[in-house]
C-alpha atoms as a PDB file:
ATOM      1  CA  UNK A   1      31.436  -5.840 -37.613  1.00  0.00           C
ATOM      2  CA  UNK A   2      33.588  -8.467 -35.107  1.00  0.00           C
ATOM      3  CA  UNK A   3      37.013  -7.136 -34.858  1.00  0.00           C
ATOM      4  CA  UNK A   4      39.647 -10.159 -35.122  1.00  0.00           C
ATOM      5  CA  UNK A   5      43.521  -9.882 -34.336  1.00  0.00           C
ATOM      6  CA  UNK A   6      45.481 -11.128 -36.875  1.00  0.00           C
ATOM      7  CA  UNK A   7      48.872 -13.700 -35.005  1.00  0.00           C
ATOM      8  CA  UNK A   8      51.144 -12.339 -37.309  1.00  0.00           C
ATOM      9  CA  UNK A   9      50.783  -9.026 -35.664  1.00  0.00           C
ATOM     10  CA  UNK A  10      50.645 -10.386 -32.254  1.00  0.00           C
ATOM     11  CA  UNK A  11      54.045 -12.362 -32.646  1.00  0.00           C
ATOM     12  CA  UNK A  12      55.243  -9.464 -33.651  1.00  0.00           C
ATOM     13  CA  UNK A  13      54.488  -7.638 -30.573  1.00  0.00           C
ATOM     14  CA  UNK A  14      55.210 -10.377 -28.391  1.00  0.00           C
ATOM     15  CA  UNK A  15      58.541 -10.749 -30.445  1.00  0.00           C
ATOM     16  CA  UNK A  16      59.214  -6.727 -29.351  1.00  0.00           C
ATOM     17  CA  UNK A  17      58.695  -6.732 -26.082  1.00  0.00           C
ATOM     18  CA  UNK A  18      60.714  -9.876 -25.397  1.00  0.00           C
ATOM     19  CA  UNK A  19      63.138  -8.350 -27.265  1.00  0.00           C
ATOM     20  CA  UNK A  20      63.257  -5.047 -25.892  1.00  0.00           C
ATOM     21  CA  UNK A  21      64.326  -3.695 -29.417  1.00  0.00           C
ATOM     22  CA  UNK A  22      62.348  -3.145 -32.762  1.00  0.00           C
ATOM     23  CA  UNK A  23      65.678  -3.636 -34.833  1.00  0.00           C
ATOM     24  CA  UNK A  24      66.337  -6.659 -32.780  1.00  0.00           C
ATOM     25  CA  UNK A  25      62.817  -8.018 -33.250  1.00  0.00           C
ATOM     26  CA  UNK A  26      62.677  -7.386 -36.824  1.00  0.00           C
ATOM     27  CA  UNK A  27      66.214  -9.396 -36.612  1.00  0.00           C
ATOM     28  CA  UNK A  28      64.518 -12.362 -35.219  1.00  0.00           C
ATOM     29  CA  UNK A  29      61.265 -12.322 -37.274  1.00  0.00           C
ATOM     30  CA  UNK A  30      63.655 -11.997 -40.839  1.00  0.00           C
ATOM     31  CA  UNK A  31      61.710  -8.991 -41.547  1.00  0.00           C
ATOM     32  CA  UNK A  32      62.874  -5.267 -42.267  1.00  0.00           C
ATOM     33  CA  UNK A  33      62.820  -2.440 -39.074  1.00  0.00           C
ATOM     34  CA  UNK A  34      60.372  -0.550 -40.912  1.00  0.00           C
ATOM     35  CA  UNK A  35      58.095  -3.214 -41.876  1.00  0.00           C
ATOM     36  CA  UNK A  36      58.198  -4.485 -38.375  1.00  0.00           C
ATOM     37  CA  UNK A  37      57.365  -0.918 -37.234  1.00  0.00           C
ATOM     38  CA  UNK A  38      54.592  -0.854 -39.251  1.00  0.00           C
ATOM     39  CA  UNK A  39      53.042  -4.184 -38.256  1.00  0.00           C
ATOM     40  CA  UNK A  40      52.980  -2.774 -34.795  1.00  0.00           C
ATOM     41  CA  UNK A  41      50.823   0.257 -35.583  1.00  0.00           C
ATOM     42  CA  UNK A  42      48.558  -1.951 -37.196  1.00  0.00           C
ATOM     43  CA  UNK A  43      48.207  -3.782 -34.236  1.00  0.00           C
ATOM     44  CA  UNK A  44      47.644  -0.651 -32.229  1.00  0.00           C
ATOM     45  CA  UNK A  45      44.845   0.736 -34.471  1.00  0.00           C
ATOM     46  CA  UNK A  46      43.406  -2.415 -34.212  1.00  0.00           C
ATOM     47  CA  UNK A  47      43.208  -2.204 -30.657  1.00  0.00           C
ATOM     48  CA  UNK A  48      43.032   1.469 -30.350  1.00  0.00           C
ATOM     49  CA  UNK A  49      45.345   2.039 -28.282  1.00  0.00           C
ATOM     50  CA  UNK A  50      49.520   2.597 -28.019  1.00  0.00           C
ATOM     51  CA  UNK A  51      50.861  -0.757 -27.224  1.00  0.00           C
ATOM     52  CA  UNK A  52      54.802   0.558 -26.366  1.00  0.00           C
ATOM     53  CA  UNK A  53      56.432   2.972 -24.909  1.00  0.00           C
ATOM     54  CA  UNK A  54      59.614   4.176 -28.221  1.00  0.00           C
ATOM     55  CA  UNK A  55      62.929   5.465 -26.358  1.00  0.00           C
ATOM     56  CA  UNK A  56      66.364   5.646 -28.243  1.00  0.00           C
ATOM     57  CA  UNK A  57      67.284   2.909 -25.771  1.00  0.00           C
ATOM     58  CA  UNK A  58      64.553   0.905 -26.854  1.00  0.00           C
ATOM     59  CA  UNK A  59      61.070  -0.293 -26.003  1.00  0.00           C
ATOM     60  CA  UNK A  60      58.452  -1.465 -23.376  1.00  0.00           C
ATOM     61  CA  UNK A  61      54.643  -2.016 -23.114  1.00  0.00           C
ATOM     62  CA  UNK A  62      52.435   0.440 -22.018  1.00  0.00           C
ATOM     63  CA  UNK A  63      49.228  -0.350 -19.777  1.00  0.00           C
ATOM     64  CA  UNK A  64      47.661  -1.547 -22.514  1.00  0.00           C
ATOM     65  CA  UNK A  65      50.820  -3.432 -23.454  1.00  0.00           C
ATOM     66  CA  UNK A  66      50.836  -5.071 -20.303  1.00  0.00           C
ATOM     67  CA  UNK A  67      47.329  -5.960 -20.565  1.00  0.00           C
ATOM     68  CA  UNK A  68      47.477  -7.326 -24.136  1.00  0.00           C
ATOM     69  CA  UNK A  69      50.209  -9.141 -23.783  1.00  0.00           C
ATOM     70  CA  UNK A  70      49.346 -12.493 -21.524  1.00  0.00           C
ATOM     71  CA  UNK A  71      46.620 -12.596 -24.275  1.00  0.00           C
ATOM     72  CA  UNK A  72      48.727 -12.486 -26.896  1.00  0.00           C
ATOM     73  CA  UNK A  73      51.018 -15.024 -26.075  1.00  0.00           C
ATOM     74  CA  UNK A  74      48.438 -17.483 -25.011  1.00  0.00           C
ATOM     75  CA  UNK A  75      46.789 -17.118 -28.281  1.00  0.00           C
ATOM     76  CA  UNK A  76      49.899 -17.316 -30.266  1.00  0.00           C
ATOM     77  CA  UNK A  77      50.643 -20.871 -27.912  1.00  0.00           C
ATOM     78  CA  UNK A  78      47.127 -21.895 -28.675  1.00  0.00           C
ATOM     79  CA  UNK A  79      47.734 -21.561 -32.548  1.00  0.00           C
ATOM     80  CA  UNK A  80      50.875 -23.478 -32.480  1.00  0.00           C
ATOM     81  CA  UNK A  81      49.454 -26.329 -30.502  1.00  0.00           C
ATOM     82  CA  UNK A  82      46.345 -26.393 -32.456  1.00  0.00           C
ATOM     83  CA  UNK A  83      48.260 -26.667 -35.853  1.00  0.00           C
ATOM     84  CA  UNK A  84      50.544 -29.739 -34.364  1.00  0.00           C
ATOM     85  CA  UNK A  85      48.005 -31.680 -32.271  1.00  0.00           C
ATOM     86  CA  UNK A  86      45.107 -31.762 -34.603  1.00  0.00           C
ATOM     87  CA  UNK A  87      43.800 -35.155 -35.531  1.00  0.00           C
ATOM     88  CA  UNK A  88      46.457 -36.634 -32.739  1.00  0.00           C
ATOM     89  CA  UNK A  89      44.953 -38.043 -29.952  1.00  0.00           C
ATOM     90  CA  UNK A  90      47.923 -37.952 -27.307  1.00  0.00           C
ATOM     91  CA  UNK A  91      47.231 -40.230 -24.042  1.00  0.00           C
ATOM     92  CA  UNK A  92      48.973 -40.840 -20.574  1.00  0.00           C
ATOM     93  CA  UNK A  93      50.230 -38.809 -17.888  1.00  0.00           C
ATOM     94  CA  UNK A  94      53.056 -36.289 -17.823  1.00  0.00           C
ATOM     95  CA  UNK A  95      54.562 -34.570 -14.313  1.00  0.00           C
ATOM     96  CA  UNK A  96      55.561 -31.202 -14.923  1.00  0.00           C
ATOM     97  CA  UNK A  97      57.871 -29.567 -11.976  1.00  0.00           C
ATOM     98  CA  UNK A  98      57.548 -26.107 -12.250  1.00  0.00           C
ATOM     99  CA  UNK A  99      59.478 -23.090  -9.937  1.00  0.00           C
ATOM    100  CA  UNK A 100      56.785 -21.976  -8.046  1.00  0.00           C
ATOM    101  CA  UNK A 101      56.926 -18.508  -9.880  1.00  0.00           C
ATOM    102  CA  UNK A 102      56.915 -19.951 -13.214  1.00  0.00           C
ATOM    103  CA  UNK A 103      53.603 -22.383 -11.795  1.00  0.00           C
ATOM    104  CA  UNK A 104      51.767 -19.046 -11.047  1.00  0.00           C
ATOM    105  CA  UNK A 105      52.549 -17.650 -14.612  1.00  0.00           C
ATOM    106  CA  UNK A 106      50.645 -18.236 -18.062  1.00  0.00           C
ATOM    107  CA  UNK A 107      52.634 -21.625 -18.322  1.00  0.00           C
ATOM    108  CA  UNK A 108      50.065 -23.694 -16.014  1.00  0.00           C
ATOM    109  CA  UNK A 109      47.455 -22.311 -18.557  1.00  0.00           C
ATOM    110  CA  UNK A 110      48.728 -23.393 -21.639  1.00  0.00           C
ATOM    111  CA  UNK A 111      49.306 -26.763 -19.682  1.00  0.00           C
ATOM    112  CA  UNK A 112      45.731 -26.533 -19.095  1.00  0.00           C
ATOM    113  CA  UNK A 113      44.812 -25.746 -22.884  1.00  0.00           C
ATOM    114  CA  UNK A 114      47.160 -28.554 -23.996  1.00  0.00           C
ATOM    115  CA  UNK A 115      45.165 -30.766 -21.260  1.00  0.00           C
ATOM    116  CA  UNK A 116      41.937 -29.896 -22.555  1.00  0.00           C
ATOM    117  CA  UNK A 117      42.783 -30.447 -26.526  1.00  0.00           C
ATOM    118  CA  UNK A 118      43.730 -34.172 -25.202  1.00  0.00           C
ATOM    119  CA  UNK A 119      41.216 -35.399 -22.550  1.00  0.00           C
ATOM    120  CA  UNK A 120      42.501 -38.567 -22.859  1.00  0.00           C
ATOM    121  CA  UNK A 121      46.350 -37.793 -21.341  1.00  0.00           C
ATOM    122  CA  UNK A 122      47.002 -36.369 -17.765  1.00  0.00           C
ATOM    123  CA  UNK A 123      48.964 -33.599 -16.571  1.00  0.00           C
ATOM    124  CA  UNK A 124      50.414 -32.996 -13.343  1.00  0.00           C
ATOM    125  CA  UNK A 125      51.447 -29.755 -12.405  1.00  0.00           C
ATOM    126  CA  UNK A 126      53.934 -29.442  -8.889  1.00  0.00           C
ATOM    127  CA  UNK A 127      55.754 -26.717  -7.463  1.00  0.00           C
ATOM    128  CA  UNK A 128      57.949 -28.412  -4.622  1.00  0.00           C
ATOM    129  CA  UNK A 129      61.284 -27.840  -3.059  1.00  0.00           C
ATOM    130  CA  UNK A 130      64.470 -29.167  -4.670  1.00  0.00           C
ATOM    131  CA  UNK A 131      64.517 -31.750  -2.394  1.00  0.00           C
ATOM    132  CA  UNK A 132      60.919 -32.841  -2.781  1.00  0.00           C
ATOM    133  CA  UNK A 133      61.193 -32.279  -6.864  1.00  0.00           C
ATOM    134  CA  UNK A 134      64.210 -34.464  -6.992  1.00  0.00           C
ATOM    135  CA  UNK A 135      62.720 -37.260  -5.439  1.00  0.00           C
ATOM    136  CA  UNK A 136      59.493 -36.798  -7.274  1.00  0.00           C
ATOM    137  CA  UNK A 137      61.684 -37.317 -10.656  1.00  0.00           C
ATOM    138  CA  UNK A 138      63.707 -40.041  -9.329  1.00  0.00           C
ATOM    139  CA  UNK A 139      60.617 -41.963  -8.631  1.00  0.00           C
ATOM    140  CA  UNK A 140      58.757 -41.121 -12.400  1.00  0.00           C
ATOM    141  CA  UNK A 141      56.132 -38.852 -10.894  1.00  0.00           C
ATOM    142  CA  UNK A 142      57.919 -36.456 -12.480  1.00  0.00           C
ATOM    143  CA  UNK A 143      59.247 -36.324 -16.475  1.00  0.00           C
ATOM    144  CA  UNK A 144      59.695 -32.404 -16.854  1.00  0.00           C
ATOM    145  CA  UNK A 145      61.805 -30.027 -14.565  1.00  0.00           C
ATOM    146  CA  UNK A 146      61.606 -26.281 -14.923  1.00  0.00           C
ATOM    147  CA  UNK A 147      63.836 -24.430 -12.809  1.00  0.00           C
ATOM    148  CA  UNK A 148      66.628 -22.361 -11.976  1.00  0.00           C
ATOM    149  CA  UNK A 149      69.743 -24.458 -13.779  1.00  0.00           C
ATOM    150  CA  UNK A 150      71.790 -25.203 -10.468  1.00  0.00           C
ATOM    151  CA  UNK A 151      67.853 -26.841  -8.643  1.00  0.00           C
ATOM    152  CA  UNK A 152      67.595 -29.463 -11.687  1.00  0.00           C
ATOM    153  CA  UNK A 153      67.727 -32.666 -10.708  1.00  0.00           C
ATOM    154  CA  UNK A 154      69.035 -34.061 -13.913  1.00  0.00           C
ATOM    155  CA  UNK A 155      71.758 -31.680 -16.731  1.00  0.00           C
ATOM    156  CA  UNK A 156      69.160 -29.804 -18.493  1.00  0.00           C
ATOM    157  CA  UNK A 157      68.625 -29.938 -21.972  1.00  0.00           C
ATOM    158  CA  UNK A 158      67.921 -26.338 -22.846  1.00  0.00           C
ATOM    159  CA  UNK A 159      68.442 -23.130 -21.019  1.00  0.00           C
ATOM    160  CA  UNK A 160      66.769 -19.748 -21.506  1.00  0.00           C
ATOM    161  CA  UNK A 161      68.068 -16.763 -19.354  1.00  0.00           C
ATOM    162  CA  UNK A 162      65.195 -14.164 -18.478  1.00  0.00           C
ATOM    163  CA  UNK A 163      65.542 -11.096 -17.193  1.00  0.00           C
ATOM    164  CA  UNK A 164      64.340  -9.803 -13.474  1.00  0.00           C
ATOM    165  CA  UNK A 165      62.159  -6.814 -13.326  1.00  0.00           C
ATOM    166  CA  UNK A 166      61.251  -4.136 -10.494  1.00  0.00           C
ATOM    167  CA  UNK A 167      58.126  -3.991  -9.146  1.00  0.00           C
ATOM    168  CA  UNK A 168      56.649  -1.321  -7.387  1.00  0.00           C
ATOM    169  CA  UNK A 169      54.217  -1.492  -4.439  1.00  0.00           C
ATOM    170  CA  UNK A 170      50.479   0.900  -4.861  1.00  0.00           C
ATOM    171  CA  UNK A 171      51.933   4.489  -3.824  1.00  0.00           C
ATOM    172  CA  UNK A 172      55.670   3.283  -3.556  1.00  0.00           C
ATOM    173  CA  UNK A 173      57.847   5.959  -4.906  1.00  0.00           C
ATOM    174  CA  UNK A 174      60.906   4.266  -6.356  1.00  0.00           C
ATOM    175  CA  UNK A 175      63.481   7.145  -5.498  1.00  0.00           C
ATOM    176  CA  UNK A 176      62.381   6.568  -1.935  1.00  0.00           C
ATOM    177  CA  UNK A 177      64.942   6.476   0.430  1.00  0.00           C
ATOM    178  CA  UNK A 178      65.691   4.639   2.666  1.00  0.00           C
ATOM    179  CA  UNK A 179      64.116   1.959  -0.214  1.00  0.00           C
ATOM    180  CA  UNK A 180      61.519   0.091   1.012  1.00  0.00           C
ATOM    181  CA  UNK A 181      62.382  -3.971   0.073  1.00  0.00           C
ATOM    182  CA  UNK A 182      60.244  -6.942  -0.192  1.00  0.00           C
ATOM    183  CA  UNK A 183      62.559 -10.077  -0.569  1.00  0.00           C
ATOM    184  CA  UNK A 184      62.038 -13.824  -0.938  1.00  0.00           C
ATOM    185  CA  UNK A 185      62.693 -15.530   2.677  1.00  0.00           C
ATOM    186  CA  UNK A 186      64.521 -18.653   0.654  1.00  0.00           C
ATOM    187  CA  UNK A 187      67.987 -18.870   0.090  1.00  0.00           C
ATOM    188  CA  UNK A 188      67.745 -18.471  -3.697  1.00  0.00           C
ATOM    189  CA  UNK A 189      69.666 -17.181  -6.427  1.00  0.00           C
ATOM    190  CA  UNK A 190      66.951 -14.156  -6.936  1.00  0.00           C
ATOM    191  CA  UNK A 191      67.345 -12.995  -2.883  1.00  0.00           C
ATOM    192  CA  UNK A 192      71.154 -13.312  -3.688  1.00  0.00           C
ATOM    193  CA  UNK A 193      70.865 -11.044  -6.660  1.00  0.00           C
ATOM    194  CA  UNK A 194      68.424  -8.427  -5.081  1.00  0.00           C
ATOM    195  CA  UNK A 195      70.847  -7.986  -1.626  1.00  0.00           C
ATOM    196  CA  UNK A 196      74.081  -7.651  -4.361  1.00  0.00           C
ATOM    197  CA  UNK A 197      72.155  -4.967  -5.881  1.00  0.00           C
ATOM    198  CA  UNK A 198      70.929  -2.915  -2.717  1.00  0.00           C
ATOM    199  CA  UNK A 199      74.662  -3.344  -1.617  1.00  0.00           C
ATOM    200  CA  UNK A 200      76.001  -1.525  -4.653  1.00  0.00           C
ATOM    201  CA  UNK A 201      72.979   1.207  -4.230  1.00  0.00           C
ATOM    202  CA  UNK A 202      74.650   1.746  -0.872  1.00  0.00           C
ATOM    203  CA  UNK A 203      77.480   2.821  -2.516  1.00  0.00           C
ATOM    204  CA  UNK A 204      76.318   5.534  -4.184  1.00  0.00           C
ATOM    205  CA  UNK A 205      74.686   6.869  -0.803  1.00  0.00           C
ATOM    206  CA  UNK A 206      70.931   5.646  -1.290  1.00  0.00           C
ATOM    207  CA  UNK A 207      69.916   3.833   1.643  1.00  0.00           C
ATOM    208  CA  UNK A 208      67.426   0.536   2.200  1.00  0.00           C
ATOM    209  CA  UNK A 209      65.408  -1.366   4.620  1.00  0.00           C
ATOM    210  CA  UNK A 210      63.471  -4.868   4.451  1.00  0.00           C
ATOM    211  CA  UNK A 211      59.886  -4.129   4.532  1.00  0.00           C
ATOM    212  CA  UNK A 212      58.613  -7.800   4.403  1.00  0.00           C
ATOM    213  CA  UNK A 213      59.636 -11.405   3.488  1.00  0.00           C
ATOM    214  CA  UNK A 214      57.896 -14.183   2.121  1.00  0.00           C
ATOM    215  CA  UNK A 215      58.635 -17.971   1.052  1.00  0.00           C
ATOM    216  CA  UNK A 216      56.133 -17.739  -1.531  1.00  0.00           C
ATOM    217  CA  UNK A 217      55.262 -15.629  -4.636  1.00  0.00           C
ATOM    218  CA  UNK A 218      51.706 -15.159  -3.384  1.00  0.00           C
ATOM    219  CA  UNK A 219      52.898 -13.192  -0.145  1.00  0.00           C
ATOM    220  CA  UNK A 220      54.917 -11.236  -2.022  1.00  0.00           C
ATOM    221  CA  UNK A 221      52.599 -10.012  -4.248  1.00  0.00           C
ATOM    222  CA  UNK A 222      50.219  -9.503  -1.686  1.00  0.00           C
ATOM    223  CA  UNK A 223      52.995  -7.194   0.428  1.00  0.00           C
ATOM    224  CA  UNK A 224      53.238  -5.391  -3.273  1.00  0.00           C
ATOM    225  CA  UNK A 225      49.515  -4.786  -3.846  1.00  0.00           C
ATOM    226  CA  UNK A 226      49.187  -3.568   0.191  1.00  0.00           C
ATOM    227  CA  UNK A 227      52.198  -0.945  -0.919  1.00  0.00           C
ATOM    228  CA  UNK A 228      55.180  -2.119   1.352  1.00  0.00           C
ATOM    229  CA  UNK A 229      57.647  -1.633  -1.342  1.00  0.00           C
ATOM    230  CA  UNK A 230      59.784  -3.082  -4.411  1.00  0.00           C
ATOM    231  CA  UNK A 231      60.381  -7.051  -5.302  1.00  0.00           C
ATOM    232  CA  UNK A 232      62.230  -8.444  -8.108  1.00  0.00           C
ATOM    233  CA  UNK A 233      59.781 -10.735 -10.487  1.00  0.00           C
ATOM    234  CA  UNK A 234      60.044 -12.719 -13.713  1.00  0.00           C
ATOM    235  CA  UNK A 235      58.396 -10.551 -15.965  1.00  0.00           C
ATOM    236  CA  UNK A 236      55.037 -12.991 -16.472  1.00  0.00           C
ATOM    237  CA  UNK A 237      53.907 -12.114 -12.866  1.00  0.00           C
ATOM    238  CA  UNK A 238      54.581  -8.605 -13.110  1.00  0.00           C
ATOM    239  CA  UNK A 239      50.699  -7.138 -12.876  1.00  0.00           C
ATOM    240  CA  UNK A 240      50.300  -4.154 -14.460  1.00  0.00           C
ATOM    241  CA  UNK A 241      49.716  -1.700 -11.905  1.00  0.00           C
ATOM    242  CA  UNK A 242      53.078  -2.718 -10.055  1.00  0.00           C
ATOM    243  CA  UNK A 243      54.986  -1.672 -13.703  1.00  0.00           C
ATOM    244  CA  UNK A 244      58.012   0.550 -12.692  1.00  0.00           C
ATOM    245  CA  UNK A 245      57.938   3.300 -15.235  1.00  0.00           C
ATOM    246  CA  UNK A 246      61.203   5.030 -13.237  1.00  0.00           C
ATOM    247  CA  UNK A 247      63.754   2.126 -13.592  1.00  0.00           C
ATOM    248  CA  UNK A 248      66.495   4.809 -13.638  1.00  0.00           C
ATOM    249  CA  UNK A 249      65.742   5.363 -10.063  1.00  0.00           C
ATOM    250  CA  UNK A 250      66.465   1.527  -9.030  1.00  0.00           C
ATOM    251  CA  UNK A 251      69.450  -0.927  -9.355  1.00  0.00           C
ATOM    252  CA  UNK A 252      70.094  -2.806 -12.222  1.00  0.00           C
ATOM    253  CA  UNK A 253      68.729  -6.392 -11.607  1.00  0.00           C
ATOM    254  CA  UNK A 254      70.533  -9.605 -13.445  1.00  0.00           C
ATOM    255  CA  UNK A 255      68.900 -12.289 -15.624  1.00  0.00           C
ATOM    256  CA  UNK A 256      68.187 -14.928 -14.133  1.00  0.00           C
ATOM    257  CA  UNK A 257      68.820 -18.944 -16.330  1.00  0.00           C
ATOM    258  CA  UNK A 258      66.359 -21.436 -16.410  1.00  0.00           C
ATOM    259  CA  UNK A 259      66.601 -24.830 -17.858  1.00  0.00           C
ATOM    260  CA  UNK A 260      64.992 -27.689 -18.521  1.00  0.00           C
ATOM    261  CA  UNK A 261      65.486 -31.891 -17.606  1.00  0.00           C
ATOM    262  CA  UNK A 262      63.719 -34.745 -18.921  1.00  0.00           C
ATOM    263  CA  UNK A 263      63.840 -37.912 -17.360  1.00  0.00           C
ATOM    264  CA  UNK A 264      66.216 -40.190 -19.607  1.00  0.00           C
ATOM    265  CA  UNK A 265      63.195 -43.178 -20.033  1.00  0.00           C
ATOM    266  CA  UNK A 266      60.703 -40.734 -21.666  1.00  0.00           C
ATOM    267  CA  UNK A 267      62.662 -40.491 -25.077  1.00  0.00           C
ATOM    268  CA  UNK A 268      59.873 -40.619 -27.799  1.00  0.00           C
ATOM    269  CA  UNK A 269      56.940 -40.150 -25.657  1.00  0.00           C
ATOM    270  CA  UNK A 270      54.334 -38.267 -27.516  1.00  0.00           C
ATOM    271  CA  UNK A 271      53.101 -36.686 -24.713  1.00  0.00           C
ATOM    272  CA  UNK A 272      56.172 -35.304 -22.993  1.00  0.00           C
ATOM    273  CA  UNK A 273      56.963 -34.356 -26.181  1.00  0.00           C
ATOM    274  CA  UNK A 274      54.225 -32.435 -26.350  1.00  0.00           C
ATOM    275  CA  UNK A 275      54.663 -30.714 -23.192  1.00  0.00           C
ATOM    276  CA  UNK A 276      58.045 -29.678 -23.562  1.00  0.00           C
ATOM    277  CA  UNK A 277      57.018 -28.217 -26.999  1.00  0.00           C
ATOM    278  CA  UNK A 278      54.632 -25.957 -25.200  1.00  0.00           C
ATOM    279  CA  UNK A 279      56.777 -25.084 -22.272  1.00  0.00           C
ATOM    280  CA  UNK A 280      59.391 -24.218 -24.755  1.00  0.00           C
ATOM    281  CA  UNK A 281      57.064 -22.199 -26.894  1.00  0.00           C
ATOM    282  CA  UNK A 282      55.684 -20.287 -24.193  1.00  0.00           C
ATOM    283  CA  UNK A 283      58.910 -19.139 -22.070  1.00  0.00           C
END
């Protein structure tokens, strides 16, 4: 007999590892901790196999986890777009600016599932620099920004902070010392966050070293699958294998705020409606 998994039970693990908490899941879902708890090993059963990692200080997928999750989420957007676009036809074209780590997450594939329920509209997916992005929204190319809050071209009109996660390189030990680093070559916010944090390791007598720099997310997670050492990521390119399962042995790394701007002449378009619907649903 076909197996099916039921979205309930996926929000609600999608709900618990965004949250980090059961108790603060259930919070969000309105639903008792137990009940929540026992949605979870329905969900694991189901899939037959543990989903998350229980500590007193709270939880985080396992393999499996990892795995499941891009899944679940993209099934959960699906749903949601399904149940608000059917019998709509939406037309035109939209220009979505995306950070170029957010581009390489599971947000240009729910742009692409959106795309594909309308074949009639147009999406435009870019990943530029500030500079670039800025003119490509002055000049209407562009309708949707999604990036770091100070690289918007235009006062955003939501935020969402996200937390930045360790990675570890194939056969990196994270207690290493000295710390082997890979960094992002840009001046950024993230590169300004991971050098404050190796600066305070120093302090307690743990040494580091560069290992390798890149401008771009691919080269850094190509310097993390050939094992040259640790990088800070969003938590949607985090690939399983790099999953840091010591985090006690690294610095603590901050969250990091995203927002989003809409051009001011796209009020009441149905299709940039749409899009930041979906953008919002899946960050």
């Amino acid at each position: 007999m076909a197996r099916d998994l039921d979205t309930a039970l996926l929000r609600s693990f999608v709900t618990a590892v965004r949250a980090g908490s059961i108790s603060r899941a259930a919070a969000a879902l309105g639903r008792t901790q137990p009940a929540l708890s026992q949605q979870l090993r329905r969900l694991e059963r189901a899939v037959g196999s543990p989903l998350l990692h229980r500590a007193p200080s709270g939880v985080s997928p396992t393999r499996a986890g990892e795995e499941l999750l891009p899944y679940a989420e993209r099934i959960l957007a699906l749903s949601a777009q399904a149940l608000a676009e059917t019998g709509r036809a939406l037309t035109g074209h939209c220009g979505v600016g995306l950070l170029e780590d957010l581009a390489a997450s599971r947000l240009s594939q729910a742009l692409a599932d959106l795309a594909r329920l309308h074949p009639g509209a147009t999406l435009e997916v870019l990943s530029l620099s500030s500079a670039a992005m800025r003119e490509a929204y002055d000049t209407g190319r562009v309708q949707l920004v999604l990036d770091e809050v100070p690289d918007l071209p235009w006062p955003p009109r939501w935020t969402v902070r996200l937390p930045l996660v360790w990675a570890v390189g194939r056969g990196v030990a994270a207690d290493a010392d000295p710390l082997p680093v890979v960094l992002f070559s840009n001046t950024c916010a993230w590169r300004t966050s991971v050098l404050e944090a190796m600066e305070a390791m120093e302090g307690t007598g743990r040494r580091w070293r560069v290992a390798f720099e890149s401008n771009s997310l691919a080269g850094v997670l190509a310097a993390l699958r050939a094992g040259l050492g640790v990088a800070a990521l969003l938590p949607a390119n985090l690939e399983p294998a790099m999953a840091c399962h010591d985090a006690a042995a690294l610095p603590a790394l901050p969250d990091v705020e995203l927002g989003l701007a809409r051009h001011p002449g796209t009020e009441g378009d149905a299709l940039v409606d749409a899009v930041e619907t979906a953008l919002r649903r899946m960050i």
